[in-house]
PDB file of N, CA and C in Angstrom:
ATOM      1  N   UNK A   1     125.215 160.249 204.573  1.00  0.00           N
ATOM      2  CA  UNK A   1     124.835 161.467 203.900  1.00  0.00           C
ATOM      3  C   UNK A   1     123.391 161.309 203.404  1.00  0.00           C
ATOM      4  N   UNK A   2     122.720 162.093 203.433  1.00  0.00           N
ATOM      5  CA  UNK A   2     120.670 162.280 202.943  1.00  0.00           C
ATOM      6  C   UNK A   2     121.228 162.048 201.527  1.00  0.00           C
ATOM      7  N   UNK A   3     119.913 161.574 200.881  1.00  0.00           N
ATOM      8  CA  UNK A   3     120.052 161.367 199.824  1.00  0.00           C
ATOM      9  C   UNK A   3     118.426 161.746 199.376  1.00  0.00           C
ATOM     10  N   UNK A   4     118.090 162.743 198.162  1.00  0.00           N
ATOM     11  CA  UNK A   4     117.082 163.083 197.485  1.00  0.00           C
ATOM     12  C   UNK A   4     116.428 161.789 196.372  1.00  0.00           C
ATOM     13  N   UNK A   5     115.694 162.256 196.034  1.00  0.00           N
ATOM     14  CA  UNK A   5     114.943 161.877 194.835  1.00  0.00           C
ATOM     15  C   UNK A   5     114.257 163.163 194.117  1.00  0.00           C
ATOM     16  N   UNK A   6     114.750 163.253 193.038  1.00  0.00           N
ATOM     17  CA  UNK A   6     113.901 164.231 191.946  1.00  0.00           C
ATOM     18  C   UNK A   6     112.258 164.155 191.917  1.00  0.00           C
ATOM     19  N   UNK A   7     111.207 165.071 191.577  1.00  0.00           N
ATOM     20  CA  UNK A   7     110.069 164.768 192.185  1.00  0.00           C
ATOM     21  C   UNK A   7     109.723 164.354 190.492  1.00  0.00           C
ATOM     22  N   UNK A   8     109.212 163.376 190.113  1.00  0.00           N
ATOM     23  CA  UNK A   8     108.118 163.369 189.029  1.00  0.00           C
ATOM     24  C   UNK A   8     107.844 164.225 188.522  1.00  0.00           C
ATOM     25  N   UNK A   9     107.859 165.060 187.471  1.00  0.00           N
ATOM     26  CA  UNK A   9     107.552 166.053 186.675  1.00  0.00           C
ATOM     27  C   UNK A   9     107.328 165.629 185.587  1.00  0.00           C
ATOM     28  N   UNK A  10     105.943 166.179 185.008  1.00  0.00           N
ATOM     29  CA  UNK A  10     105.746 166.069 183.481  1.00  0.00           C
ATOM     30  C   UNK A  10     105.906 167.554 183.037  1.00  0.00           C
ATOM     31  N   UNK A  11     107.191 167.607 181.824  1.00  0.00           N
ATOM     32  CA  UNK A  11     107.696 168.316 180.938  1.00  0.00           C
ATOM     33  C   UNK A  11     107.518 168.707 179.676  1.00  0.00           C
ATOM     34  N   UNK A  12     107.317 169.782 179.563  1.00  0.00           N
ATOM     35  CA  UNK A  12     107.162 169.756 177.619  1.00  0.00           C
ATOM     36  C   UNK A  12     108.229 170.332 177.140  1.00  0.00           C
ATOM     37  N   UNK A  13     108.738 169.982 176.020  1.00  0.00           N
ATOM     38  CA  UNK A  13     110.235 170.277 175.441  1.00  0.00           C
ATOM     39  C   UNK A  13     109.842 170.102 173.967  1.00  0.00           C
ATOM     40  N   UNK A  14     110.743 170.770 173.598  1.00  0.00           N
ATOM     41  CA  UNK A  14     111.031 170.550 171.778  1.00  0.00           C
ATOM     42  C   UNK A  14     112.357 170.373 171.194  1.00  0.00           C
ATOM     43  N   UNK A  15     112.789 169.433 170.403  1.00  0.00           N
ATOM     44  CA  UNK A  15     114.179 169.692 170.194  1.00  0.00           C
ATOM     45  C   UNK A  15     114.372 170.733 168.791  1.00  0.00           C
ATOM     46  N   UNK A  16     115.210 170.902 168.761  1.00  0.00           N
ATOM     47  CA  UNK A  16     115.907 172.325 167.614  1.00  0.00           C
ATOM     48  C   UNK A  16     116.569 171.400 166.677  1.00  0.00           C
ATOM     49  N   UNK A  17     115.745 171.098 165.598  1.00  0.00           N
ATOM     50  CA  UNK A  17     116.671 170.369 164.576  1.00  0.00           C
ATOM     51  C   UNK A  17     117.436 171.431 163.628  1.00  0.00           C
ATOM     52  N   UNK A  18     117.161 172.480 163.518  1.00  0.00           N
ATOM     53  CA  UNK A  18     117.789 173.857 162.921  1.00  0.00           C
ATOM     54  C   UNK A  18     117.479 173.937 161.798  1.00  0.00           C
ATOM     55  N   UNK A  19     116.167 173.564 161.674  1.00  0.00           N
ATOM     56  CA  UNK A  19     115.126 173.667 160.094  1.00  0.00           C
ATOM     57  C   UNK A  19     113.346 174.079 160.897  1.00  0.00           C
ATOM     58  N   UNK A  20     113.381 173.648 162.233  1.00  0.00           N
ATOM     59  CA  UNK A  20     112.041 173.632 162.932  1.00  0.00           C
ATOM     60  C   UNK A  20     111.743 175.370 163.852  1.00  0.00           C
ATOM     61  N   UNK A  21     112.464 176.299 162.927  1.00  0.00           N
ATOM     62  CA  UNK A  21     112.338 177.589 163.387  1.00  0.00           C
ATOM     63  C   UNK A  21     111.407 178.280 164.093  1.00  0.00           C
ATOM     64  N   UNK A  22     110.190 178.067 163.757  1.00  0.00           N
ATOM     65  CA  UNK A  22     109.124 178.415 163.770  1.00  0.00           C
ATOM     66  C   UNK A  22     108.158 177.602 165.063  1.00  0.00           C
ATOM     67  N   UNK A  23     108.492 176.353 164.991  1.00  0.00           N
ATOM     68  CA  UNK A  23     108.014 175.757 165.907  1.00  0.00           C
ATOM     69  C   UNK A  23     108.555 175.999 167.313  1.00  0.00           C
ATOM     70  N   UNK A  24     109.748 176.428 166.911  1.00  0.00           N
ATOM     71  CA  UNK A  24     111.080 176.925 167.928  1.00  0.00           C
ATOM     72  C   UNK A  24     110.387 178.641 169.157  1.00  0.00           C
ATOM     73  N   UNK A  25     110.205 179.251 167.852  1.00  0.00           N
ATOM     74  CA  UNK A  25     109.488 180.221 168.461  1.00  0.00           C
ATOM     75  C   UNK A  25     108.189 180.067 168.951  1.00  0.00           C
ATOM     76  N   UNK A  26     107.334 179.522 168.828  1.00  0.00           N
ATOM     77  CA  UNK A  26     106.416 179.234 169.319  1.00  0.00           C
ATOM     78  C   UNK A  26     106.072 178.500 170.298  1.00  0.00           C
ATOM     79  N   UNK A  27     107.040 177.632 170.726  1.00  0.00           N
ATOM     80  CA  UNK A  27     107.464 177.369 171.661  1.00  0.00           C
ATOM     81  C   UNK A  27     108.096 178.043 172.475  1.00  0.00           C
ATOM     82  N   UNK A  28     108.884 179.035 172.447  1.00  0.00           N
ATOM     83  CA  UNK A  28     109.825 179.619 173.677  1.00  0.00           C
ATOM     84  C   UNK A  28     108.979 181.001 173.860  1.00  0.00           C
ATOM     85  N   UNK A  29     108.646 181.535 172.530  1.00  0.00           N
ATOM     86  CA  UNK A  29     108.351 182.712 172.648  1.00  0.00           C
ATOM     87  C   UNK A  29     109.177 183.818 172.087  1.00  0.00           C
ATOM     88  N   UNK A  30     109.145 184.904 172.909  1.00  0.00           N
ATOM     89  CA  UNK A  30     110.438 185.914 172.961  1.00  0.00           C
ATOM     90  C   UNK A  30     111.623 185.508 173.839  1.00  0.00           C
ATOM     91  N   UNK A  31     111.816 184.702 173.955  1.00  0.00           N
ATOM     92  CA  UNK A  31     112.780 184.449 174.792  1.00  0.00           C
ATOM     93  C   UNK A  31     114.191 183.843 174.053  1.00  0.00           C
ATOM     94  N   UNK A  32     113.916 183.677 172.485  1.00  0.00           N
ATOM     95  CA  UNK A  32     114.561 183.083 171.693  1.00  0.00           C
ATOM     96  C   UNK A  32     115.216 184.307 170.885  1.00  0.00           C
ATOM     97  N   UNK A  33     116.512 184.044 170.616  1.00  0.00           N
ATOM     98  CA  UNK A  33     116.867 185.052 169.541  1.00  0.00           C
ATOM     99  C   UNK A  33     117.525 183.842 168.532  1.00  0.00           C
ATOM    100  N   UNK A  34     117.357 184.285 167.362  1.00  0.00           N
ATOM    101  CA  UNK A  34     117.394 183.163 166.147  1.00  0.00           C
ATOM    102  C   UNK A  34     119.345 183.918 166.066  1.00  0.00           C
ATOM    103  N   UNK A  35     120.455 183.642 165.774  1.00  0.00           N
ATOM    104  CA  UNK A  35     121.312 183.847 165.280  1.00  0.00           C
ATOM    105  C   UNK A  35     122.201 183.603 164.447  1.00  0.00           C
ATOM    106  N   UNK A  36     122.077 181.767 163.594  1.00  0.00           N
ATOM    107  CA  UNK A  36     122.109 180.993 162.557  1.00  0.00           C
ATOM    108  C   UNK A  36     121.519 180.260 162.564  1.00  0.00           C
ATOM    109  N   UNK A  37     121.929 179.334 161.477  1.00  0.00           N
ATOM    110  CA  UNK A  37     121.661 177.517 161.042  1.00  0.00           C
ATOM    111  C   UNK A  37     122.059 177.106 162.814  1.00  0.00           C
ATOM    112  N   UNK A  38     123.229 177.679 163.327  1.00  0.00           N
ATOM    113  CA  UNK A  38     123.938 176.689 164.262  1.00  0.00           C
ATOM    114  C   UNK A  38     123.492 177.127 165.584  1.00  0.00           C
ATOM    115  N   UNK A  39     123.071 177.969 166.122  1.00  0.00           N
ATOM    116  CA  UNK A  39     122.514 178.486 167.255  1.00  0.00           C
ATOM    117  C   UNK A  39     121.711 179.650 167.677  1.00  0.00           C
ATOM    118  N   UNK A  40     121.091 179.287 168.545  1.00  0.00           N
ATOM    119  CA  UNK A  40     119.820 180.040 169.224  1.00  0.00           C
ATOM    120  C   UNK A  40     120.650 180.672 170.285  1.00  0.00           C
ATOM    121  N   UNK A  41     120.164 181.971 170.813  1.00  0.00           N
ATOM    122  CA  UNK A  41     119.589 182.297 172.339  1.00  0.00           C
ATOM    123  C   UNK A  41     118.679 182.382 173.254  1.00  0.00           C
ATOM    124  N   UNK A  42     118.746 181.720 174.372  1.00  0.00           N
ATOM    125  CA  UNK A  42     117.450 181.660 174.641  1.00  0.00           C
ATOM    126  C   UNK A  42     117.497 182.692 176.098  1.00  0.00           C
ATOM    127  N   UNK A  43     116.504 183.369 176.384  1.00  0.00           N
ATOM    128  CA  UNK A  43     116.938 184.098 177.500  1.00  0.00           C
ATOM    129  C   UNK A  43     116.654 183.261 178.707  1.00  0.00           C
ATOM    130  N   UNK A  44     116.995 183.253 179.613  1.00  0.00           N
ATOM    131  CA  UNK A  44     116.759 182.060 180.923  1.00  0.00           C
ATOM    132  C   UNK A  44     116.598 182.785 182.422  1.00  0.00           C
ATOM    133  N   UNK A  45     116.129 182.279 183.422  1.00  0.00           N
ATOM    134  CA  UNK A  45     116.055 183.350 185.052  1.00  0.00           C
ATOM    135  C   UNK A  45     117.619 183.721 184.740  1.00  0.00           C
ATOM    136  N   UNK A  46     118.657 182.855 184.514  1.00  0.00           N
ATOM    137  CA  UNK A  46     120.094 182.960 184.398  1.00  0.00           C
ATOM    138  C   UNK A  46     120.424 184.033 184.155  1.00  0.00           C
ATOM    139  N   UNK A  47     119.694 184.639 182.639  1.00  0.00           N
ATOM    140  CA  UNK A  47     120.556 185.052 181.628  1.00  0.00           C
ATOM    141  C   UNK A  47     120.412 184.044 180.150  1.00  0.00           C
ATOM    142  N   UNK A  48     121.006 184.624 179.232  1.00  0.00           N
ATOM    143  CA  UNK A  48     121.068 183.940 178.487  1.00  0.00           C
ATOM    144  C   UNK A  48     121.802 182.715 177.887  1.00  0.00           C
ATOM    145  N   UNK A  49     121.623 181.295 177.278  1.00  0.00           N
ATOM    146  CA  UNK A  49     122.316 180.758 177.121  1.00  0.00           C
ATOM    147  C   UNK A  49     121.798 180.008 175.729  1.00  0.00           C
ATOM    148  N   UNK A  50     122.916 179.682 175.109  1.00  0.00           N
ATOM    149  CA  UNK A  50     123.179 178.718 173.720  1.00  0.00           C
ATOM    150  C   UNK A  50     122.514 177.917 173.710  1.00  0.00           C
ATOM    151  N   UNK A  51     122.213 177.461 172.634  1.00  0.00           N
ATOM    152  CA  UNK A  51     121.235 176.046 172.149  1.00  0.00           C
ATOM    153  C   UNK A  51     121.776 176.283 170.815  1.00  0.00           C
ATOM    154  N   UNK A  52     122.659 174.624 170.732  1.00  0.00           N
ATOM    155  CA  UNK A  52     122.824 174.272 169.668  1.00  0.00           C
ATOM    156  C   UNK A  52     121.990 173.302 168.691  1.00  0.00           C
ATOM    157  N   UNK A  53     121.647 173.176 167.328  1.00  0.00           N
ATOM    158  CA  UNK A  53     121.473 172.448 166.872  1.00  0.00           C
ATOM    159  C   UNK A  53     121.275 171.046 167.608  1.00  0.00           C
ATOM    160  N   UNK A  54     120.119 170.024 167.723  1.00  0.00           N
ATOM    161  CA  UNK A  54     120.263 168.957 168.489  1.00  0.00           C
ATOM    162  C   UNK A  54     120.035 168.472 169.567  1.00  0.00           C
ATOM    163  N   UNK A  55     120.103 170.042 170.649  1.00  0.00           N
ATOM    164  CA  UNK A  55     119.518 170.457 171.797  1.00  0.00           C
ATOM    165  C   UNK A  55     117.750 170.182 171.838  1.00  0.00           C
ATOM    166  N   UNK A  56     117.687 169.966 173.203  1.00  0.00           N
ATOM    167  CA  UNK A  56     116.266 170.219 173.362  1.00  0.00           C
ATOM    168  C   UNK A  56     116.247 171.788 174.353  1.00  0.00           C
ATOM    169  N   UNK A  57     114.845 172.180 174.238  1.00  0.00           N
ATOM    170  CA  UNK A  57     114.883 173.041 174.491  1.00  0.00           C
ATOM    171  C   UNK A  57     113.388 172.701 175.846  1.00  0.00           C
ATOM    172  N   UNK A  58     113.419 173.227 177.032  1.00  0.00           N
ATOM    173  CA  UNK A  58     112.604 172.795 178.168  1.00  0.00           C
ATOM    174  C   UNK A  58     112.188 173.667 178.866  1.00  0.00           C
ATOM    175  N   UNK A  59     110.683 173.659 179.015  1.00  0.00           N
ATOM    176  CA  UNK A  59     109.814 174.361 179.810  1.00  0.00           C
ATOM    177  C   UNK A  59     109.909 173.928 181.529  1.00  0.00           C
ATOM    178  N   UNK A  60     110.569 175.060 182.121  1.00  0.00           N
ATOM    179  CA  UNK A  60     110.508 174.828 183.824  1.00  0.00           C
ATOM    180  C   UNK A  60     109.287 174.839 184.128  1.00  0.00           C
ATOM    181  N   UNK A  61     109.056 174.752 185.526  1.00  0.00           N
ATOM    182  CA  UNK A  61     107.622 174.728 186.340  1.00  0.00           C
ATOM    183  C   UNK A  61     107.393 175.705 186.451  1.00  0.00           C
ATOM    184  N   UNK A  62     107.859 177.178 186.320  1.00  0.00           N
ATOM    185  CA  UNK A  62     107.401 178.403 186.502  1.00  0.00           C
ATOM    186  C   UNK A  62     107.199 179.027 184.725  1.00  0.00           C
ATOM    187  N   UNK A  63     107.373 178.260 184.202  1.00  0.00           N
ATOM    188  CA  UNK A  63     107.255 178.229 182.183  1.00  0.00           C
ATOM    189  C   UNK A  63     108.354 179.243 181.564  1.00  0.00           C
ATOM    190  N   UNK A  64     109.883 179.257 182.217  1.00  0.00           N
ATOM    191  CA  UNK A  64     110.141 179.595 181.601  1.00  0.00           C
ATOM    192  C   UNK A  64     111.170 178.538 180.649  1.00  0.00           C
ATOM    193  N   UNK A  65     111.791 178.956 179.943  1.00  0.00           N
ATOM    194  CA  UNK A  65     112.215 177.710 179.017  1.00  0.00           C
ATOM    195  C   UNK A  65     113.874 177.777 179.363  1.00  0.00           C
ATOM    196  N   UNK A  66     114.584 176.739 178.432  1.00  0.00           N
ATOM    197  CA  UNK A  66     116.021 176.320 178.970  1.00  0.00           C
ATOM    198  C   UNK A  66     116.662 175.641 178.253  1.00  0.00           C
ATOM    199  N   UNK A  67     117.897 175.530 177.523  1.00  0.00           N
ATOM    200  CA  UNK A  67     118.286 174.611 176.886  1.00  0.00           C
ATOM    201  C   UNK A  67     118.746 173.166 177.647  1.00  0.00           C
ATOM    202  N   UNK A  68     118.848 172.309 176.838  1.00  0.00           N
ATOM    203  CA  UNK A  68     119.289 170.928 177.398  1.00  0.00           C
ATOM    204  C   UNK A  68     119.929 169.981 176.198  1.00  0.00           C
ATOM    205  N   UNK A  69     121.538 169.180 176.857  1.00  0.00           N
ATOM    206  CA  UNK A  69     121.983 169.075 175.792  1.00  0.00           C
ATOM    207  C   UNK A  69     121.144 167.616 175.610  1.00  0.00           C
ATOM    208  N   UNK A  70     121.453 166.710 174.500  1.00  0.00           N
ATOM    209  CA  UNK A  70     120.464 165.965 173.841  1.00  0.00           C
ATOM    210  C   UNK A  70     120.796 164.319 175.284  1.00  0.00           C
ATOM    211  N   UNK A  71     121.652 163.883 175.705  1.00  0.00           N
ATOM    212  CA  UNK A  71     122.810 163.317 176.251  1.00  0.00           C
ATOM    213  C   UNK A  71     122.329 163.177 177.476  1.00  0.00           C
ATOM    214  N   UNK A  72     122.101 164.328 178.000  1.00  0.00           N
ATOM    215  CA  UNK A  72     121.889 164.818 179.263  1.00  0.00           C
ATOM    216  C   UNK A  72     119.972 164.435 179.351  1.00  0.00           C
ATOM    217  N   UNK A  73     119.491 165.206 178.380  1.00  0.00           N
ATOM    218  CA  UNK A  73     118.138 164.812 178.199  1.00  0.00           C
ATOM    219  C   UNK A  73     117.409 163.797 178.361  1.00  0.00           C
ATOM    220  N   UNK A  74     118.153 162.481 177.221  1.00  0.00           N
ATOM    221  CA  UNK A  74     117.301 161.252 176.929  1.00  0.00           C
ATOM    222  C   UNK A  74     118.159 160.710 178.497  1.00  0.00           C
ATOM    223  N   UNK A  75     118.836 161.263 179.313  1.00  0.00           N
ATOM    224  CA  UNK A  75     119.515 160.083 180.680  1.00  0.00           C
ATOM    225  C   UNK A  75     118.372 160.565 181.617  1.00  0.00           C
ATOM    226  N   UNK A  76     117.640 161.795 181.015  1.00  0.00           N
ATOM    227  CA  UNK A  76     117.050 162.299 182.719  1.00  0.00           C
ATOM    228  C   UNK A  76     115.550 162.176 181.906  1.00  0.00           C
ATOM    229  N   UNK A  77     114.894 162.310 181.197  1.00  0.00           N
ATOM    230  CA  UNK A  77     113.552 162.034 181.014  1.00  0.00           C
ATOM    231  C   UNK A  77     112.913 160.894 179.890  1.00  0.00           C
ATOM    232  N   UNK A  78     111.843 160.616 180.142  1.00  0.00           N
ATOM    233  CA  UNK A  78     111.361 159.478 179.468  1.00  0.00           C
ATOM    234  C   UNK A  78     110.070 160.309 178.876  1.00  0.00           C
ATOM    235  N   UNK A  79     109.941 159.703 177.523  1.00  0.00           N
ATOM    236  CA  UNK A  79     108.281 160.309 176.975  1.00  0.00           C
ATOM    237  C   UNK A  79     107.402 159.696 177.632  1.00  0.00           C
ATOM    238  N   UNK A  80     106.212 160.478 177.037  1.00  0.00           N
ATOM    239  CA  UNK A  80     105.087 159.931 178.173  1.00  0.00           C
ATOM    240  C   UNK A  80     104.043 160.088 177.250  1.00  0.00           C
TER     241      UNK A  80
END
């Protein structure tokens, strides 16, 4: 069976500690709807989806943004 490799990408992300509101929006933009302490919406090509507390939140290659859970995150990218 072929087997890929992911290409190198440098990413910019922010995580949502659920006190960093502001930085939150300024980062995503309008694409964020604030709805508590406990979660965001973020709008996505998808549709919209959840971001909880803890989440990072990630700029694609076409800039639009995305949640990502924290787990999933630190297994697939490294700072730089």
């Amino acid at each position: 069976m072929p087997q890929y490799r992911k290409k190198p990408v440098i990413i910019e992300a922010i995580q949502w500690m659920g006190k960093n509101r502001c930085e939150i929006f300024n980062f995503v933009g309008r694409d964020a709807t604030y709805g508590d302490v406990t979660g965001l919406t973020i709008r996505t090509l998808e549709g919209g989806h959840h971001a909880s507390v803890g989440d990072y939140l990630i700029k694609g290659v076409k800039g639009e943004c995305y949640p990502c859970k924290p787990d999933i995150f630190l297994a697939t990218y490294d700072k730089v």
